[in-house]
C-alpha atoms as a PDB file:
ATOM      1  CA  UNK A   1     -12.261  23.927 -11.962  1.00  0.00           C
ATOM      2  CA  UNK A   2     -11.964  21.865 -15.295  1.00  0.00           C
ATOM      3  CA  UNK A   3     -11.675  18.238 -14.330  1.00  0.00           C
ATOM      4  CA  UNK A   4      -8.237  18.041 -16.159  1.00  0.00           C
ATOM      5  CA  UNK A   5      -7.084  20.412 -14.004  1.00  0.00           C
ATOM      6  CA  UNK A   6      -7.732  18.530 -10.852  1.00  0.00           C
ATOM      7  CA  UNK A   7      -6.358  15.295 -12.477  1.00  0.00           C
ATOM      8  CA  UNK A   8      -3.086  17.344 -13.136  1.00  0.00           C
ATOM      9  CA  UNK A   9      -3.001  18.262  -9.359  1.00  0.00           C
ATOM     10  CA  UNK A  10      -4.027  14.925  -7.966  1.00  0.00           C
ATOM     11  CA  UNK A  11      -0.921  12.997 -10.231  1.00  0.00           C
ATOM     12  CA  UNK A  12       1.321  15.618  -8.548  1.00  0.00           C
ATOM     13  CA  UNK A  13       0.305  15.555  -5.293  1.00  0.00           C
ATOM     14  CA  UNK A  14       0.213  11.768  -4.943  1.00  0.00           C
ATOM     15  CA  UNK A  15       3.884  11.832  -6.498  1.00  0.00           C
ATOM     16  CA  UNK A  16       4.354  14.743  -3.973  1.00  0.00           C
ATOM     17  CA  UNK A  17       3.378  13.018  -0.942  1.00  0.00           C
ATOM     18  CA  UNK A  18       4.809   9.509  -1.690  1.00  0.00           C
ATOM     19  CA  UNK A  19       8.171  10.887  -2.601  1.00  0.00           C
ATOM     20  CA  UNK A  20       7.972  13.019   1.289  1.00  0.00           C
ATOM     21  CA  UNK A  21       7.054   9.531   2.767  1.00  0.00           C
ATOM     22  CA  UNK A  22       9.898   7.502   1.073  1.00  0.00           C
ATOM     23  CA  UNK A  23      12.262  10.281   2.370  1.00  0.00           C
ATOM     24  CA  UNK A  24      10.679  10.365   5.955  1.00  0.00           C
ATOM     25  CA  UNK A  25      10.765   6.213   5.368  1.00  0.00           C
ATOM     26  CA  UNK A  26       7.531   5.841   6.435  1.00  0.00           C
ATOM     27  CA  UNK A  27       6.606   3.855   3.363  1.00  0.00           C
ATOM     28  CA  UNK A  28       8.633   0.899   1.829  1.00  0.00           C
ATOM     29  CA  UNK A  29       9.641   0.850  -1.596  1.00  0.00           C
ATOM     30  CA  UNK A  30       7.543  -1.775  -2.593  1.00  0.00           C
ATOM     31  CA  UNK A  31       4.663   0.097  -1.621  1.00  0.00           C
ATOM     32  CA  UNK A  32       5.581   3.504  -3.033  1.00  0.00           C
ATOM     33  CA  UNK A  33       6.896   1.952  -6.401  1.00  0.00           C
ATOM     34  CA  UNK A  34       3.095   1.019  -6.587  1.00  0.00           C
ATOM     35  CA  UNK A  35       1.701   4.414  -5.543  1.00  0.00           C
ATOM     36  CA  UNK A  36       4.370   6.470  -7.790  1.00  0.00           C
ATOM     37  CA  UNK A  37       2.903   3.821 -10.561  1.00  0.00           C
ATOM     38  CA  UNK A  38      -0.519   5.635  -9.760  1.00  0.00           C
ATOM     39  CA  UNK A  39       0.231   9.393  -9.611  1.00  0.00           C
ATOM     40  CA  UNK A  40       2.540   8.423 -13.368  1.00  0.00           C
ATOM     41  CA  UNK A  41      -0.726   6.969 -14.424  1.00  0.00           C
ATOM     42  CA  UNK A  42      -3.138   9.797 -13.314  1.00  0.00           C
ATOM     43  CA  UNK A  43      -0.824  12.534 -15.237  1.00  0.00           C
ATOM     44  CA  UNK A  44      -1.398  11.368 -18.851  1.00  0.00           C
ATOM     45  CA  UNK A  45      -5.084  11.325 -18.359  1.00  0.00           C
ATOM     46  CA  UNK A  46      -5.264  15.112 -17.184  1.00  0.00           C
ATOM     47  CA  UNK A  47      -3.865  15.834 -20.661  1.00  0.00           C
ATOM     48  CA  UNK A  48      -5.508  13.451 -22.809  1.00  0.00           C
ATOM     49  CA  UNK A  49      -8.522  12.484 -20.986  1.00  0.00           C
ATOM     50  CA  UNK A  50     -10.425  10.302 -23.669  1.00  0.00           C
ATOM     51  CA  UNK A  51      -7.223   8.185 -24.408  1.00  0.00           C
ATOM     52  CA  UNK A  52      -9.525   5.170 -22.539  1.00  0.00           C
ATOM     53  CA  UNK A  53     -12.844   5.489 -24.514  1.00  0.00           C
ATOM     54  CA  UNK A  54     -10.976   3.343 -27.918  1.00  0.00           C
ATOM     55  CA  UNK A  55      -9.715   0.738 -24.982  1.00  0.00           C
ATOM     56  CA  UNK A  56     -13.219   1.267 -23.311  1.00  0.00           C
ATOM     57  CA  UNK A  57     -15.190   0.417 -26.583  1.00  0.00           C
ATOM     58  CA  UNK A  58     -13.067  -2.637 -27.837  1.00  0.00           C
ATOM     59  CA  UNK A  59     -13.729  -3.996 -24.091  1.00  0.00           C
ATOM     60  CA  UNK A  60     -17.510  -3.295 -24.198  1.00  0.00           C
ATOM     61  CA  UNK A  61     -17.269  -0.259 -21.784  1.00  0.00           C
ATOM     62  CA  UNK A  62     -19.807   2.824 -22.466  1.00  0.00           C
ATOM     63  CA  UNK A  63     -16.737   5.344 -21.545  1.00  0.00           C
ATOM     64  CA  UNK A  64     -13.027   5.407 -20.951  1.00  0.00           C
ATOM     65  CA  UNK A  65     -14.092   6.718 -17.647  1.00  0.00           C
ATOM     66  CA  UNK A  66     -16.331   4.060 -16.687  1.00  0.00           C
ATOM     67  CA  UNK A  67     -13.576   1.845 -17.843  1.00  0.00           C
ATOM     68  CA  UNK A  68     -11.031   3.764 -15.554  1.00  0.00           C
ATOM     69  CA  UNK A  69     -13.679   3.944 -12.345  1.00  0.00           C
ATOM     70  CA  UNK A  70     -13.467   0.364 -12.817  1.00  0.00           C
ATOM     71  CA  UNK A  71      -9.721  -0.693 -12.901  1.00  0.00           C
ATOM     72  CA  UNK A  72      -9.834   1.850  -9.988  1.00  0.00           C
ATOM     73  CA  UNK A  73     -12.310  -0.888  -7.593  1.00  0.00           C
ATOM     74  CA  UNK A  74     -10.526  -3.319  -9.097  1.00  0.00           C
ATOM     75  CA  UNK A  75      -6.465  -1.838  -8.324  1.00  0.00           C
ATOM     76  CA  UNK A  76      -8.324  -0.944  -4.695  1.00  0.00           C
ATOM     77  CA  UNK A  77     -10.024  -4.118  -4.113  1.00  0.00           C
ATOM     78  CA  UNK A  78      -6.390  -6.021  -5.177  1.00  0.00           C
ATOM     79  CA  UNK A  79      -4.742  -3.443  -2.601  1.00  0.00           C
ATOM     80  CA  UNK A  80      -7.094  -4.087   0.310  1.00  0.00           C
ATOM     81  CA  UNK A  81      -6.481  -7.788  -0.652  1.00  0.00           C
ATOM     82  CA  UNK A  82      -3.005  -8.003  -0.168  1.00  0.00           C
ATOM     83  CA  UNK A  83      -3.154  -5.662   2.914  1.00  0.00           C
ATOM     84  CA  UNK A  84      -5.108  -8.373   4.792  1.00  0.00           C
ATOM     85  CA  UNK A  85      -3.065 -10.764   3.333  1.00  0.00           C
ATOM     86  CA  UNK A  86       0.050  -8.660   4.653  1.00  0.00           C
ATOM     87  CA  UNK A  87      -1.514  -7.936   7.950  1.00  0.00           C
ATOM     88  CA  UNK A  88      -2.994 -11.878   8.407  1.00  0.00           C
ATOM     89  CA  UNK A  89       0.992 -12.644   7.797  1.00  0.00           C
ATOM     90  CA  UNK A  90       2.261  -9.932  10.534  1.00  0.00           C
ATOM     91  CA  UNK A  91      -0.490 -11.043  12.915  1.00  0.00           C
ATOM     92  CA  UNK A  92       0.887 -14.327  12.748  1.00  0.00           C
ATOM     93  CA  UNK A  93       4.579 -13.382  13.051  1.00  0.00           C
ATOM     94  CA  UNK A  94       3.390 -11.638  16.076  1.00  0.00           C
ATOM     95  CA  UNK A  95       2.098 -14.415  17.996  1.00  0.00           C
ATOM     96  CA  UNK A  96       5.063 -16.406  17.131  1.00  0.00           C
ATOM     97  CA  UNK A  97       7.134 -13.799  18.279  1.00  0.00           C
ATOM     98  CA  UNK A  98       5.333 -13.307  21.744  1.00  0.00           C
ATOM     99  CA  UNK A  99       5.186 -17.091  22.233  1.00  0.00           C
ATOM    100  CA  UNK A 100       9.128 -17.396  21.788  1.00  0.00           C
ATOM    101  CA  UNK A 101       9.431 -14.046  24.249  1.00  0.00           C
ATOM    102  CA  UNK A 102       7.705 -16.064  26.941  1.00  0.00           C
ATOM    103  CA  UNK A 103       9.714 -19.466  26.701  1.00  0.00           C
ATOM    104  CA  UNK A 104      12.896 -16.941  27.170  1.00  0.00           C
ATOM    105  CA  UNK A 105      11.132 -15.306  30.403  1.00  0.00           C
ATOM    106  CA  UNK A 106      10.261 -18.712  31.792  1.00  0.00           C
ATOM    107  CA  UNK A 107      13.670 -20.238  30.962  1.00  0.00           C
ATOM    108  CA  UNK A 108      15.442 -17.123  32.928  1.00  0.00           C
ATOM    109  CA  UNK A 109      13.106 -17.208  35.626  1.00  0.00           C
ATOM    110  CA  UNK A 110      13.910 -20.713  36.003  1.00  0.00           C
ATOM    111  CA  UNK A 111      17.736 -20.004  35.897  1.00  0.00           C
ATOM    112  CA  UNK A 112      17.829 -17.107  38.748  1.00  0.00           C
ATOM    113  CA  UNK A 113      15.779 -19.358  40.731  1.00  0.00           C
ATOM    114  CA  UNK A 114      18.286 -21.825  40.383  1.00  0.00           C
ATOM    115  CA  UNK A 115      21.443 -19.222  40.628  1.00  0.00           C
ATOM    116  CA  UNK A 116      20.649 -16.607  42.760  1.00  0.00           C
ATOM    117  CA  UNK A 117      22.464 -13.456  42.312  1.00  0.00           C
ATOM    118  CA  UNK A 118      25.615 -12.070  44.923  1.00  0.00           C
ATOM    119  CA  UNK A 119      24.705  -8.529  45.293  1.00  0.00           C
END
């Protein structure tokens, strides 16, 4: 299979699949806007796939590929990045959350002590 073939399929398919998870809403928007970003990205190149070797050479890359290998570490490494940020963020939230959940119990434990119920 000719590599611009596969890049075709793989723009299309990530399109494909973040579109089905938007509609499911099992991804938020500011997640797929980023992903759709991708799969737009990925098309061109299965149709003109040494567009990057002029950018590549005027940055001191051997090949628009090598050039796109890395952006793709670097968009991945920026990804994983704000993930942990996200998840260091919800972790946090969590705890705050659970610690305010626990006053609540203790203050209505407190209160049917002190009012107990007529049944």
């Amino acid at each position: 299979m000719r590599l611009t073939v596969l890049t075709a399929i793989t723009g299309v398919l990530v399109l494909a699949v973040i579109f089905e998870l938007l509609r499911r809403r099992q991804l938020r928007e500011k997640y797929a806007v980023l992903w759709m970003a991708v799969g737009v990205l990925v098309l061109p190149l299965a149709f003109f796939p040494h567009a990057l070797d002029d950018l590549a050479s005027k940055v001191g890359v051997a090949t628009g590929i090598s050039l796109l290998l890395f952006s793709g570490f670097v968009f991945l490494l920026l990804v994983c990045v704000h993930l942990s940020w996200e998840s260091s963020r919800l972790e946090e939230e969590t705890r705050t959350l659970a610690e305010e959940v626990a006053l609540i119990r203790t203050e209505l434990a407190k209160r049917e002590e002190r009012e107990p119920s007529h049944d």
